[in-house]
PDB file of N, CA and C in Angstrom:
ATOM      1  N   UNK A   1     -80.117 -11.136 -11.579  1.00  0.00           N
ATOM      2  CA  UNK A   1     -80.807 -12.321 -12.036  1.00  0.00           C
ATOM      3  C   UNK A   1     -82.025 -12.573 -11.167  1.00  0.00           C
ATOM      4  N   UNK A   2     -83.079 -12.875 -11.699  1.00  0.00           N
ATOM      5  CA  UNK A   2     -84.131 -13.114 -10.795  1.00  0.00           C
ATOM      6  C   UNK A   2     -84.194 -14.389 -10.143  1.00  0.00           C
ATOM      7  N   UNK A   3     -84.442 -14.729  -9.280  1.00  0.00           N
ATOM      8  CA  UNK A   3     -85.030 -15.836  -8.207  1.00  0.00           C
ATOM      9  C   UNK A   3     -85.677 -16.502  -9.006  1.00  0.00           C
ATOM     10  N   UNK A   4     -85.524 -18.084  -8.886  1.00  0.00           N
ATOM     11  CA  UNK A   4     -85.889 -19.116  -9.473  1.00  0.00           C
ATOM     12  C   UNK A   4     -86.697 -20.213  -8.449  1.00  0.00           C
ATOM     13  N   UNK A   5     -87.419 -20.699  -8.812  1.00  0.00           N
ATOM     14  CA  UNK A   5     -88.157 -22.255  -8.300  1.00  0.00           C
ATOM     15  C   UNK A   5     -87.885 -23.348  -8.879  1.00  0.00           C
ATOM     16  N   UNK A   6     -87.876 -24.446  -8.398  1.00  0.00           N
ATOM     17  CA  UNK A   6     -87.389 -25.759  -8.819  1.00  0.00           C
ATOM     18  C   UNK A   6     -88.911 -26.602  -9.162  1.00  0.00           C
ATOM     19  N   UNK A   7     -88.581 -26.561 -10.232  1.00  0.00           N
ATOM     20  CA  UNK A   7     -90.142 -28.092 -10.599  1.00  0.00           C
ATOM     21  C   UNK A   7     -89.686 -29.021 -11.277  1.00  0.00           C
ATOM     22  N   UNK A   8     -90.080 -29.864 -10.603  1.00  0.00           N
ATOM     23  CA  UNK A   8     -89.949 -31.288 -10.632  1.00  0.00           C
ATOM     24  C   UNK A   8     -91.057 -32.558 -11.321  1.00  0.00           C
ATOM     25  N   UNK A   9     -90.268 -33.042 -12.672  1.00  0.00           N
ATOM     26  CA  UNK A   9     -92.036 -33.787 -13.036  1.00  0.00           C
ATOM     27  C   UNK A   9     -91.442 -34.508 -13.793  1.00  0.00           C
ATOM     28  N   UNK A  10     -92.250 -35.914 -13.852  1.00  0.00           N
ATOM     29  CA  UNK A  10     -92.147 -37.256 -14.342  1.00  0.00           C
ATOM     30  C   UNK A  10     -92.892 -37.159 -15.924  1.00  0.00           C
ATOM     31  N   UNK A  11     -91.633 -37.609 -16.701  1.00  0.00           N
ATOM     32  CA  UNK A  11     -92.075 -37.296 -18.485  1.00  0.00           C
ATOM     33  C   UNK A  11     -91.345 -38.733 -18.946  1.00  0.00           C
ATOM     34  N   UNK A  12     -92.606 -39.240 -20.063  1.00  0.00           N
ATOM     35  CA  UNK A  12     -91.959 -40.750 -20.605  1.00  0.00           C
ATOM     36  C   UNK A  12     -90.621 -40.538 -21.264  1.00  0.00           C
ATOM     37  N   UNK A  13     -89.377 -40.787 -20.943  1.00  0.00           N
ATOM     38  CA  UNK A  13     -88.209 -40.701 -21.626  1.00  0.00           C
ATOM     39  C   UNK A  13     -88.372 -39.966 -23.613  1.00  0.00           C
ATOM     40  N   UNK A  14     -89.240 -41.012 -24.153  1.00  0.00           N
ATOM     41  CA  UNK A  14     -89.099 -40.942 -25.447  1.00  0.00           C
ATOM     42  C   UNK A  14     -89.974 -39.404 -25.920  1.00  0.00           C
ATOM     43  N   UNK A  15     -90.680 -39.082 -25.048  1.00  0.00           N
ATOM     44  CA  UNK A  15     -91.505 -37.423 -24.904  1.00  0.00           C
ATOM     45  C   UNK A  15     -90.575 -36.229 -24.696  1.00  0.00           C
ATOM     46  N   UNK A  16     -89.857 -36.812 -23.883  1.00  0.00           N
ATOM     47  CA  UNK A  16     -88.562 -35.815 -23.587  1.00  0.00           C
ATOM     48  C   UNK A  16     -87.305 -35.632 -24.119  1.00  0.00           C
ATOM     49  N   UNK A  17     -86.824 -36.861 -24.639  1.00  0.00           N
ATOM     50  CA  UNK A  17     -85.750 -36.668 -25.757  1.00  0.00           C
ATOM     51  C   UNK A  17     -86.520 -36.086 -26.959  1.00  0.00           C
ATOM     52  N   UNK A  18     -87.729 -36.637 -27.970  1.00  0.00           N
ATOM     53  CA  UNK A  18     -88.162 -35.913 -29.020  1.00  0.00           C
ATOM     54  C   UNK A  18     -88.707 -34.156 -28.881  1.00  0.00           C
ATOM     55  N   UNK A  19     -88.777 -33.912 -27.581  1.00  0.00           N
ATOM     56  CA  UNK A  19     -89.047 -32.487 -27.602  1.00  0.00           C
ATOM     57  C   UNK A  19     -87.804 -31.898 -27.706  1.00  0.00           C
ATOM     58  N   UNK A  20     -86.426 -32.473 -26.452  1.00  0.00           N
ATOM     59  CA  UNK A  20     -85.713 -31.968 -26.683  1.00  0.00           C
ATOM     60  C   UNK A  20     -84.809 -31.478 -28.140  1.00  0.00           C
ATOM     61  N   UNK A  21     -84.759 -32.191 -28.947  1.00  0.00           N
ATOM     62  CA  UNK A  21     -84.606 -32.318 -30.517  1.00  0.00           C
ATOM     63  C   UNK A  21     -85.207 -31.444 -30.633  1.00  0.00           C
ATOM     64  N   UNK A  22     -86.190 -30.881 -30.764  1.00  0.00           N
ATOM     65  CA  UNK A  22     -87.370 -29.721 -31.728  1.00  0.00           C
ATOM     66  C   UNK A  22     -86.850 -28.352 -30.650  1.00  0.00           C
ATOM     67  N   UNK A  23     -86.884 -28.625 -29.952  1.00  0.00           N
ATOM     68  CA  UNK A  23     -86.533 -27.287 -28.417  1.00  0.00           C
ATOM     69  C   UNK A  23     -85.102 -26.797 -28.975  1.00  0.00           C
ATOM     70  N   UNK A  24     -84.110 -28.150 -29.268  1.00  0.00           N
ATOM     71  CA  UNK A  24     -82.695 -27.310 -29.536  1.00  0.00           C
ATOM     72  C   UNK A  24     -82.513 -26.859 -31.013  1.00  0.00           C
ATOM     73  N   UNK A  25     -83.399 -27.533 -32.048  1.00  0.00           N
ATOM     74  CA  UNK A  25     -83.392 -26.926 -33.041  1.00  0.00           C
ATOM     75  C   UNK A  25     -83.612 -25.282 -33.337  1.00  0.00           C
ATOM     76  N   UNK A  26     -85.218 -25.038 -31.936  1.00  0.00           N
ATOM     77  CA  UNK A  26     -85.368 -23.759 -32.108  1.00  0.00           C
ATOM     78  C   UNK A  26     -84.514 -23.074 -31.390  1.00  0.00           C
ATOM     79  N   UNK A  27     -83.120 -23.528 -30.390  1.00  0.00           N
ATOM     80  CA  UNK A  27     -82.373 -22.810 -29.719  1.00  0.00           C
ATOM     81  C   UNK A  27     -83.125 -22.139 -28.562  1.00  0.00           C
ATOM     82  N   UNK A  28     -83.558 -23.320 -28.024  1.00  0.00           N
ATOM     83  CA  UNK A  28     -84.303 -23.032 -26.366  1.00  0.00           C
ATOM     84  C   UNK A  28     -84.228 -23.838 -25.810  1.00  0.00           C
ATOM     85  N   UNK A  29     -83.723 -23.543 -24.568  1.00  0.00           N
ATOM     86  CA  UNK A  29     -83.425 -24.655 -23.433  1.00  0.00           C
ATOM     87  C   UNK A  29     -84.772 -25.467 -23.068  1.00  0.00           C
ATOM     88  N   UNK A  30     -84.861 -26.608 -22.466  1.00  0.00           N
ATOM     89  CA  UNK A  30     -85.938 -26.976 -22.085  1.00  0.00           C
ATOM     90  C   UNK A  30     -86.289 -26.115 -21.087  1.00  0.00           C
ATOM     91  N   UNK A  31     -85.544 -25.477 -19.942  1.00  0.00           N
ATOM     92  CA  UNK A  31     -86.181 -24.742 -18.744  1.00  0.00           C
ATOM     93  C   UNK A  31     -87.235 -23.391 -19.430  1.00  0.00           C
ATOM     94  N   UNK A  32     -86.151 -22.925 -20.496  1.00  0.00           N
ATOM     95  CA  UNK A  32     -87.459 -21.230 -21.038  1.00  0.00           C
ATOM     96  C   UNK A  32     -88.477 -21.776 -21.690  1.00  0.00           C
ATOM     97  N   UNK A  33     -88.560 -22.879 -22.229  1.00  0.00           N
ATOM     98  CA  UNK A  33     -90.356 -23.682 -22.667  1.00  0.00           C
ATOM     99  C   UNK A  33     -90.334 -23.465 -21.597  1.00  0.00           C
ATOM    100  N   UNK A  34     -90.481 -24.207 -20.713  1.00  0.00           N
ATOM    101  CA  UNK A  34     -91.488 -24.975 -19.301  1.00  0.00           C
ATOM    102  C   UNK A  34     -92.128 -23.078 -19.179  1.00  0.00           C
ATOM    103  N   UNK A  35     -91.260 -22.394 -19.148  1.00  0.00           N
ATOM    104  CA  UNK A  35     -91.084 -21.227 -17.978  1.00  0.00           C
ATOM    105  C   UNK A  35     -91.956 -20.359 -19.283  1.00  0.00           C
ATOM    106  N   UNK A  36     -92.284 -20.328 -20.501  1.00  0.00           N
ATOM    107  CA  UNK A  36     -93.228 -20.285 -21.348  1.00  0.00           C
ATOM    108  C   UNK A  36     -94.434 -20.652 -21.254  1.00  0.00           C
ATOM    109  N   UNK A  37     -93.872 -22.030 -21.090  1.00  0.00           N
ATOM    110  CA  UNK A  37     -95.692 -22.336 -21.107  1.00  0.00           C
ATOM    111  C   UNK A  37     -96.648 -21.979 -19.836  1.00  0.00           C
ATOM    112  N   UNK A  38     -95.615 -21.953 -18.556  1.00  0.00           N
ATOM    113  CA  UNK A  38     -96.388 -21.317 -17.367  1.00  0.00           C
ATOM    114  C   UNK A  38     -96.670 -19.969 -17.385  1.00  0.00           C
ATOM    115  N   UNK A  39     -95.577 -18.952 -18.376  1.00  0.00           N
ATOM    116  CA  UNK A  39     -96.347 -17.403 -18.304  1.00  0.00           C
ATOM    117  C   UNK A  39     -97.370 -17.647 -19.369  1.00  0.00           C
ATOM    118  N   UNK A  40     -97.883 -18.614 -20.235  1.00  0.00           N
ATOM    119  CA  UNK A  40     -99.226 -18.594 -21.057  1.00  0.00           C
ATOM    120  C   UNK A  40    -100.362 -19.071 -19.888  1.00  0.00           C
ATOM    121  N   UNK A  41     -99.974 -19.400 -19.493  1.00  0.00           N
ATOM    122  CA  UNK A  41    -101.254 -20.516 -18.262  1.00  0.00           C
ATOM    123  C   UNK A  41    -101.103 -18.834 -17.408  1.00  0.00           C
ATOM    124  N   UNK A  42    -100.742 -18.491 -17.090  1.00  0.00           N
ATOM    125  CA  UNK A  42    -101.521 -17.059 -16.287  1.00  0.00           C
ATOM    126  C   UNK A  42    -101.768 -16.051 -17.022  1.00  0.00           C
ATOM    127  N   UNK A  43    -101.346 -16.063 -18.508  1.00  0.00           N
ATOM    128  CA  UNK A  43    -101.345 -14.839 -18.948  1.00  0.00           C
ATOM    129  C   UNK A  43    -103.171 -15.474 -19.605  1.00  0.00           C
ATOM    130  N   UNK A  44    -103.355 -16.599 -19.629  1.00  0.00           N
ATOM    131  CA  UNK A  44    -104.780 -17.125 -20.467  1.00  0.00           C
ATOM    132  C   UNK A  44    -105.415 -17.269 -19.519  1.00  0.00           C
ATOM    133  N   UNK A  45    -104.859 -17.271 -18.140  1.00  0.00           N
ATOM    134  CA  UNK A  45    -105.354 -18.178 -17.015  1.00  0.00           C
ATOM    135  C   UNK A  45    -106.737 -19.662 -17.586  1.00  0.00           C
ATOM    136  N   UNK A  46    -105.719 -20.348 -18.170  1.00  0.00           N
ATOM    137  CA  UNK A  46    -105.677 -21.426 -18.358  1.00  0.00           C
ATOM    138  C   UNK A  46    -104.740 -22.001 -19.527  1.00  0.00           C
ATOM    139  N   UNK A  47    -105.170 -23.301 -19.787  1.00  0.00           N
ATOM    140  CA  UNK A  47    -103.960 -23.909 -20.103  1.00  0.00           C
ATOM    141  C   UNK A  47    -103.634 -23.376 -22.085  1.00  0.00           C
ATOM    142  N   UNK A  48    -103.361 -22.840 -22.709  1.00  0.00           N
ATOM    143  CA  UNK A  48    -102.684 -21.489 -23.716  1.00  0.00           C
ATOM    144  C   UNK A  48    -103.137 -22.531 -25.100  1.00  0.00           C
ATOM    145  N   UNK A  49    -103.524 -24.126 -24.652  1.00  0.00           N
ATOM    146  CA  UNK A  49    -103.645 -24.443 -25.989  1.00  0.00           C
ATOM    147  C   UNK A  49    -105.317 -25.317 -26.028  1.00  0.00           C
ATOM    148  N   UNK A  50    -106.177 -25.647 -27.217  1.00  0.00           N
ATOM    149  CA  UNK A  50    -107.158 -26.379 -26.830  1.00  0.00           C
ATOM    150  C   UNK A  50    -107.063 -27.781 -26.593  1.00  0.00           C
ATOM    151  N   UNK A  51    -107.991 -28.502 -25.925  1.00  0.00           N
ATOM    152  CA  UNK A  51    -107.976 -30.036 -25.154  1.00  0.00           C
ATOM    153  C   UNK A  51    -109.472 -29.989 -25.289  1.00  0.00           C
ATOM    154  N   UNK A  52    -109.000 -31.138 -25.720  1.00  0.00           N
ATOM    155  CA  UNK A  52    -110.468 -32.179 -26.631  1.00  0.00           C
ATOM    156  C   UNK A  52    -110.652 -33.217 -26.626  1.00  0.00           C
ATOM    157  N   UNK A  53    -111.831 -34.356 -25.982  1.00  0.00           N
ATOM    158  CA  UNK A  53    -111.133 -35.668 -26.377  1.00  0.00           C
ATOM    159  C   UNK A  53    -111.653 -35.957 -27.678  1.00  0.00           C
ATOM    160  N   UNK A  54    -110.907 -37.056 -28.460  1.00  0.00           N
ATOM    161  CA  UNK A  54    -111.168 -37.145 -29.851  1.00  0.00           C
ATOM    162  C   UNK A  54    -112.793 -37.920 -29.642  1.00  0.00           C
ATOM    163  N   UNK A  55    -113.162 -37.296 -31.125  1.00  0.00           N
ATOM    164  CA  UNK A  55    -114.493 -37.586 -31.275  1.00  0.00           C
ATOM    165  C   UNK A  55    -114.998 -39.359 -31.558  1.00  0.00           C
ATOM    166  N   UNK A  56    -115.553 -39.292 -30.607  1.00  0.00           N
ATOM    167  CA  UNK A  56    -115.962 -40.881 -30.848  1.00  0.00           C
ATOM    168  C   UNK A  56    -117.231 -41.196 -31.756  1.00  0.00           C
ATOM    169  N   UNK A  57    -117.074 -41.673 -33.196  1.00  0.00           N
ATOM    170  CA  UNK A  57    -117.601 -42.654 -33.964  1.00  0.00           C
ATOM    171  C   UNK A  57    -118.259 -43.807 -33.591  1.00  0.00           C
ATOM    172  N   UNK A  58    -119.463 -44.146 -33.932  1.00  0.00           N
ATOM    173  CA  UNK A  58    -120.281 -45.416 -33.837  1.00  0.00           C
ATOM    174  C   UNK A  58    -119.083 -46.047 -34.934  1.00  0.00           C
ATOM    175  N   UNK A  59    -119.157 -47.577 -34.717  1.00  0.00           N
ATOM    176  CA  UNK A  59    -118.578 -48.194 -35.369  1.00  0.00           C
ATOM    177  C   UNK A  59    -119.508 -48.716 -36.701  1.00  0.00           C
ATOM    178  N   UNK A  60    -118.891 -48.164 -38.566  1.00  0.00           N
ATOM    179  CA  UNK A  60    -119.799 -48.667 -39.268  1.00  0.00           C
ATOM    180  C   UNK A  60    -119.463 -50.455 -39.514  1.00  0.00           C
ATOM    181  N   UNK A  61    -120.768 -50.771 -39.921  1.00  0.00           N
ATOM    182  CA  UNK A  61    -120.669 -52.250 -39.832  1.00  0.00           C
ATOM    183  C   UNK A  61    -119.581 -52.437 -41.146  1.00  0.00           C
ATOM    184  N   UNK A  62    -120.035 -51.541 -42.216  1.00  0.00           N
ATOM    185  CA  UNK A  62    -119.766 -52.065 -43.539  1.00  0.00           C
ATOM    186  C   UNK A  62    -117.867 -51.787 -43.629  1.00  0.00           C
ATOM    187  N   UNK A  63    -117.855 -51.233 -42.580  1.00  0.00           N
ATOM    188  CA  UNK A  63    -116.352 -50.703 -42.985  1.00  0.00           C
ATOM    189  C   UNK A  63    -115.551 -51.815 -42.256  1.00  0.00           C
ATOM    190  N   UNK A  64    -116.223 -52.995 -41.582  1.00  0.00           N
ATOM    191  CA  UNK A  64    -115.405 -54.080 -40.562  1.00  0.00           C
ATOM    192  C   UNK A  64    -115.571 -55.114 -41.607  1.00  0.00           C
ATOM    193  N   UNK A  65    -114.557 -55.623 -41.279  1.00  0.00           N
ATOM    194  CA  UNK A  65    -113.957 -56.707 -42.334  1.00  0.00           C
ATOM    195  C   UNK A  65    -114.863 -58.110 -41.233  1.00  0.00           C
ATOM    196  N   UNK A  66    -114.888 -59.040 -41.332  1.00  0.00           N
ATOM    197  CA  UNK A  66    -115.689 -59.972 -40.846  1.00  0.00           C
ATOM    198  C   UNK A  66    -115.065 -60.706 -39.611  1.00  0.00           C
ATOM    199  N   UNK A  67    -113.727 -60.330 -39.549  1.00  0.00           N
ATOM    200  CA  UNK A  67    -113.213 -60.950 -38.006  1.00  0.00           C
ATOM    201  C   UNK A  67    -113.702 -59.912 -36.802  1.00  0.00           C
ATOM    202  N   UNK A  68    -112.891 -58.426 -37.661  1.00  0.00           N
ATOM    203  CA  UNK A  68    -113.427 -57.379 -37.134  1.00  0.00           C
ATOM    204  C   UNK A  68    -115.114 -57.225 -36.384  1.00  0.00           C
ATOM    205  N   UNK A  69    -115.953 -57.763 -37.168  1.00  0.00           N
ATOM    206  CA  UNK A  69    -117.420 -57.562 -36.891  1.00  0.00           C
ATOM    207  C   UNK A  69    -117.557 -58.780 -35.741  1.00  0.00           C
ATOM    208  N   UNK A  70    -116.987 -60.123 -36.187  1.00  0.00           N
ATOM    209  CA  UNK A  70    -116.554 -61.116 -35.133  1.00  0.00           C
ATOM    210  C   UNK A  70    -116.408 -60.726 -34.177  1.00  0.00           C
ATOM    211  N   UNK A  71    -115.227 -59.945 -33.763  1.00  0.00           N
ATOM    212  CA  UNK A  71    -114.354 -59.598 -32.413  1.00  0.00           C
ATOM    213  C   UNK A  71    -115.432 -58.310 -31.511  1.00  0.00           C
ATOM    214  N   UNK A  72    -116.130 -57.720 -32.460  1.00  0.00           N
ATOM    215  CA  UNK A  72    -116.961 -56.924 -31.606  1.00  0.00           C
ATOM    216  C   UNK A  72    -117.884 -57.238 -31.100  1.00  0.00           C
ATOM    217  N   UNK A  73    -118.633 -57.961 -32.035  1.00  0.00           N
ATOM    218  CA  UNK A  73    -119.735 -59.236 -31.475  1.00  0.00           C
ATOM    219  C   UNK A  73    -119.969 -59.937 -29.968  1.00  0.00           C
ATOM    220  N   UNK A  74    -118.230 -60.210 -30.221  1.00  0.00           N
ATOM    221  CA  UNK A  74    -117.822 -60.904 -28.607  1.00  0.00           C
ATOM    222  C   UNK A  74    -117.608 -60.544 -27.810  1.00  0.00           C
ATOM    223  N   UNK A  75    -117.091 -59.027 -28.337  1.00  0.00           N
ATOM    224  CA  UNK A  75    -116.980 -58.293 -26.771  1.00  0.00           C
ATOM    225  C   UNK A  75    -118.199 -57.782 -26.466  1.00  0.00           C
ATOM    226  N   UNK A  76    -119.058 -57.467 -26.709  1.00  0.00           N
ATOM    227  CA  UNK A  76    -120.642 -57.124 -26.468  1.00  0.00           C
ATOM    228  C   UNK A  76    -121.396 -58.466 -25.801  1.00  0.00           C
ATOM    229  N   UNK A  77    -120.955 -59.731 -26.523  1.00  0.00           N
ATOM    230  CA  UNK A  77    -121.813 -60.737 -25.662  1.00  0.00           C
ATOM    231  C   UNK A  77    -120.951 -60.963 -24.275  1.00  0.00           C
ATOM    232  N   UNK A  78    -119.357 -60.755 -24.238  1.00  0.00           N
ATOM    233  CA  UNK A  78    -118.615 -60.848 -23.237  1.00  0.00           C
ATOM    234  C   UNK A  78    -119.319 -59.809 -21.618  1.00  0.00           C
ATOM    235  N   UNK A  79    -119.228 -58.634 -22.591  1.00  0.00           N
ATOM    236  CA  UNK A  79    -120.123 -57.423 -21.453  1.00  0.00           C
ATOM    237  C   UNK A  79    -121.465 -57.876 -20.796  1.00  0.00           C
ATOM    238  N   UNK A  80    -122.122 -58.364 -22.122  1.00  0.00           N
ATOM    239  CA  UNK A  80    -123.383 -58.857 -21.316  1.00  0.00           C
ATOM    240  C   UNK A  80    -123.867 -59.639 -20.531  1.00  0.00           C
ATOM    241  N   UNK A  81    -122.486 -60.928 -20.527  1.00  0.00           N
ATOM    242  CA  UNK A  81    -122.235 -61.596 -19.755  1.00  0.00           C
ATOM    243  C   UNK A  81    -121.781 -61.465 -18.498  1.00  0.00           C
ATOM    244  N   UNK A  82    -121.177 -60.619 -18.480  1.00  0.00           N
ATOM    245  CA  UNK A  82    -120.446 -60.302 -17.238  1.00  0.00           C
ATOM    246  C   UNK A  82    -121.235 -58.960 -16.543  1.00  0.00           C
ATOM    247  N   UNK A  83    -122.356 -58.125 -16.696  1.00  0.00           N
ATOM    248  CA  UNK A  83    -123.482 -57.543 -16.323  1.00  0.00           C
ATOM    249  C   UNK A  83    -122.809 -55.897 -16.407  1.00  0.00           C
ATOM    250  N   UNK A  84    -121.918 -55.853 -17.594  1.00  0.00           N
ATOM    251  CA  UNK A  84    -121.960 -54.047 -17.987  1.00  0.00           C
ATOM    252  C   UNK A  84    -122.828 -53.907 -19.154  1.00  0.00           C
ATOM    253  N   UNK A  85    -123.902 -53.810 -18.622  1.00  0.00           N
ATOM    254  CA  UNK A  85    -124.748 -53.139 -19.458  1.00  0.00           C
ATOM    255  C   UNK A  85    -124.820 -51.771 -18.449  1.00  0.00           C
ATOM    256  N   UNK A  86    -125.748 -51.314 -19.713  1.00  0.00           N
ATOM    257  CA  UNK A  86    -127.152 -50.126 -19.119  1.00  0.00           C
ATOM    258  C   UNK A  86    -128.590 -49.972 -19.352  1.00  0.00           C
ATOM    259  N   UNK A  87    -129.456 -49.903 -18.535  1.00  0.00           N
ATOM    260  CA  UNK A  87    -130.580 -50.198 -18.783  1.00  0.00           C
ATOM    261  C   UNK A  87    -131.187 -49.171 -19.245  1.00  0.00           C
ATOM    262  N   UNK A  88    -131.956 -49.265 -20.131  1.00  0.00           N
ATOM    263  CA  UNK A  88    -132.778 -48.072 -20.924  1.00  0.00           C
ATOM    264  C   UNK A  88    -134.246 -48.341 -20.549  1.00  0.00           C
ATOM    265  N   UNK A  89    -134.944 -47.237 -20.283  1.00  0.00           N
ATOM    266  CA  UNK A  89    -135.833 -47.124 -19.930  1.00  0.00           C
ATOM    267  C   UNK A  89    -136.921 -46.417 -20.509  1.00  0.00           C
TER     268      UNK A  89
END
């Protein structure tokens, strides 16, 4: 049997029971994922899947309902009030 390492890592409960569900369906322990996804991270030398942050949209006016257009309103005069802007030049 080969020599093993111990890793240790903090996962939100409800992340870790719903994987576990899909993991035992496919009849894999949680340890041969983990120990998967680390031989993809050297075999890609990096991380085996893509990471993106989601694309951020201007907000259209016409698609905000009028509280909606309200509530943004205020947080923009709130910012400006309180001096997060940026100055354009």
């Amino acid at each position: 049997m080969a020599r093993s390492s111990n890793i240790f890592a903090r996962v939100e409960p409800e992340i870790k029971e719903q994987a576990e569900q899909v993991l035992d369906q496919l009849g894999i322990p949680m340890s041969n994922a983990i120990g998967l996804f680390l031989r993809q991270v050297v075999m890609q030398r990096g991380i085996p899947f893509e990471m993106k942050l989601p694309k951020s949209h201007p907000l259209a006016v016409s698609s905000l309902s009028e509280a909606q257009f309200n509530a943004e309103i205020e947080k923009g005069l709130t910012d400006l009030a309180s001096g997060k802007v940026v100055k354009v030049k």
